[in-house]
C-alpha atoms as a PDB file:
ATOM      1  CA  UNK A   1       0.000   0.000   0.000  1.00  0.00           C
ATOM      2  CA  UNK A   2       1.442   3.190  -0.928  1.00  0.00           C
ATOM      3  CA  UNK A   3       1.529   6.564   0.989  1.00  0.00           C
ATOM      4  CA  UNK A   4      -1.671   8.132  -0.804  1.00  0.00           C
ATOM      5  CA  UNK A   5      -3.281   5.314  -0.172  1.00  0.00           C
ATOM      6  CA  UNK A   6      -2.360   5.318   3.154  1.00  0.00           C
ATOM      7  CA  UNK A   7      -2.860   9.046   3.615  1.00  0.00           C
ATOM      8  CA  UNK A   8      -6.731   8.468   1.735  1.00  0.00           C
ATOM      9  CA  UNK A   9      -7.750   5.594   3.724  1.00  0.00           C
ATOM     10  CA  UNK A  10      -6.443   7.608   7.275  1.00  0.00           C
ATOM     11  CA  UNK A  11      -8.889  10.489   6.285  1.00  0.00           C
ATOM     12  CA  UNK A  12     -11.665   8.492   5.302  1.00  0.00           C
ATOM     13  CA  UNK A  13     -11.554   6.791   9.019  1.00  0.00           C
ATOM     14  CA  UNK A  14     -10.870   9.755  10.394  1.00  0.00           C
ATOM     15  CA  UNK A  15     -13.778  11.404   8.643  1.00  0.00           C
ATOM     16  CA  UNK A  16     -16.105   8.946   9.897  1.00  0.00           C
ATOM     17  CA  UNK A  17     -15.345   8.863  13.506  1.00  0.00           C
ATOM     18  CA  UNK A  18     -15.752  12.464  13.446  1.00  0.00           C
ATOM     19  CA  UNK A  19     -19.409  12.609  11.604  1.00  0.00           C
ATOM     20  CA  UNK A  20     -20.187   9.424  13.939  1.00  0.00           C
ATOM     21  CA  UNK A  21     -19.152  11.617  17.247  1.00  0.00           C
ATOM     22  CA  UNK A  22     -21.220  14.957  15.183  1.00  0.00           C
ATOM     23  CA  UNK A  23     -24.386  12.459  14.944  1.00  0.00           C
ATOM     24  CA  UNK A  24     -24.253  11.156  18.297  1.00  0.00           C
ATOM     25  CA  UNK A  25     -24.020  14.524  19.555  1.00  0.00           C
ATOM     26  CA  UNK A  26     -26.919  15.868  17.621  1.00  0.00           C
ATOM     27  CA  UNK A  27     -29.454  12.764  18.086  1.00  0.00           C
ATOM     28  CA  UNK A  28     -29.009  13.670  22.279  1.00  0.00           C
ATOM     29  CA  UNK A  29     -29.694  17.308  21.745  1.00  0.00           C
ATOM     30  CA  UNK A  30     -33.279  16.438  20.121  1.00  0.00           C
ATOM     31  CA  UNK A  31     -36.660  16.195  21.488  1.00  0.00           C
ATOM     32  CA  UNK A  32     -38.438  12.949  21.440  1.00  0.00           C
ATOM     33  CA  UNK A  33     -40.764  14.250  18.202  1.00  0.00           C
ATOM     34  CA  UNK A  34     -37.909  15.346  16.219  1.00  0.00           C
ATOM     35  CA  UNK A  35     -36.343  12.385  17.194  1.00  0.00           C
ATOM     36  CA  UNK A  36     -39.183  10.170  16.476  1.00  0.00           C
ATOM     37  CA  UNK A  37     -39.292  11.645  12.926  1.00  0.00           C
ATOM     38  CA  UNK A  38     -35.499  10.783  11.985  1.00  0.00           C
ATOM     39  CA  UNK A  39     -36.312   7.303  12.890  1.00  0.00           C
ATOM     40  CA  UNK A  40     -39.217   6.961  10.534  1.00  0.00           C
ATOM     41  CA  UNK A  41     -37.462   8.688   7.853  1.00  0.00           C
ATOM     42  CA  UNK A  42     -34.608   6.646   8.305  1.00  0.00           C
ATOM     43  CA  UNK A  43     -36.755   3.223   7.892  1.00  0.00           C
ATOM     44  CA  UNK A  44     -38.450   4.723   4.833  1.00  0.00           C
ATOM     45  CA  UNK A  45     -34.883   5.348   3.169  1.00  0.00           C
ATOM     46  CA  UNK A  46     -34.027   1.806   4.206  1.00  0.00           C
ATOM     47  CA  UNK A  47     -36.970   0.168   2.724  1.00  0.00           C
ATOM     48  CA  UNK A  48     -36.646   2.014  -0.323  1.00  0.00           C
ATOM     49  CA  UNK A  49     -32.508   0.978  -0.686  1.00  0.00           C
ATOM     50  CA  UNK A  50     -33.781  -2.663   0.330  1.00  0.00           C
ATOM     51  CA  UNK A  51     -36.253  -2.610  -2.786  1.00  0.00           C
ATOM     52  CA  UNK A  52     -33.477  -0.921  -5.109  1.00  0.00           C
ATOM     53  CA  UNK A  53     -31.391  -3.729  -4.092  1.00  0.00           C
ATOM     54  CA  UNK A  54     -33.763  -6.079  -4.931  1.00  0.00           C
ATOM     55  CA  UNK A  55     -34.720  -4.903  -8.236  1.00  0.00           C
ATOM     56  CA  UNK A  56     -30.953  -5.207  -9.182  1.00  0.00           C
ATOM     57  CA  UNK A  57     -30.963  -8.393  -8.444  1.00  0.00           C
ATOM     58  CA  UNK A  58     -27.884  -8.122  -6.767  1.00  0.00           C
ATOM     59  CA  UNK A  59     -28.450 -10.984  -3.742  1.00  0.00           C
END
């Protein structure tokens, strides 16, 4: 594995721990409606990714 490479992969995890830490932060400064709301908007992304996924006939 070469430096960029390296360098790339070291920013990407980086990156991520620091949205993940943003996220977590954010989700305990909400009220339980607003909170409520994420969660059903995240299940309606994930069905609709699930049914993409399908329809590609991927697995």
């Amino acid at each position: 594995m070469n430096i960029m490479n390296r360098n790339m992969m070291t920013g990407l995890v980086t990156g991520s721990l620091i949205g993940a830490t943003i996220g977590m932060y954010a989700v305990t400064q909400m009220n339980n409606g607003d909170r409520r709301r994420l969660m059903r908007q995240r299940n309606r992304m994930m069905k609709k990714a699930s049914n993409v996924v399908k329809g590609m006939n991927m697995f």
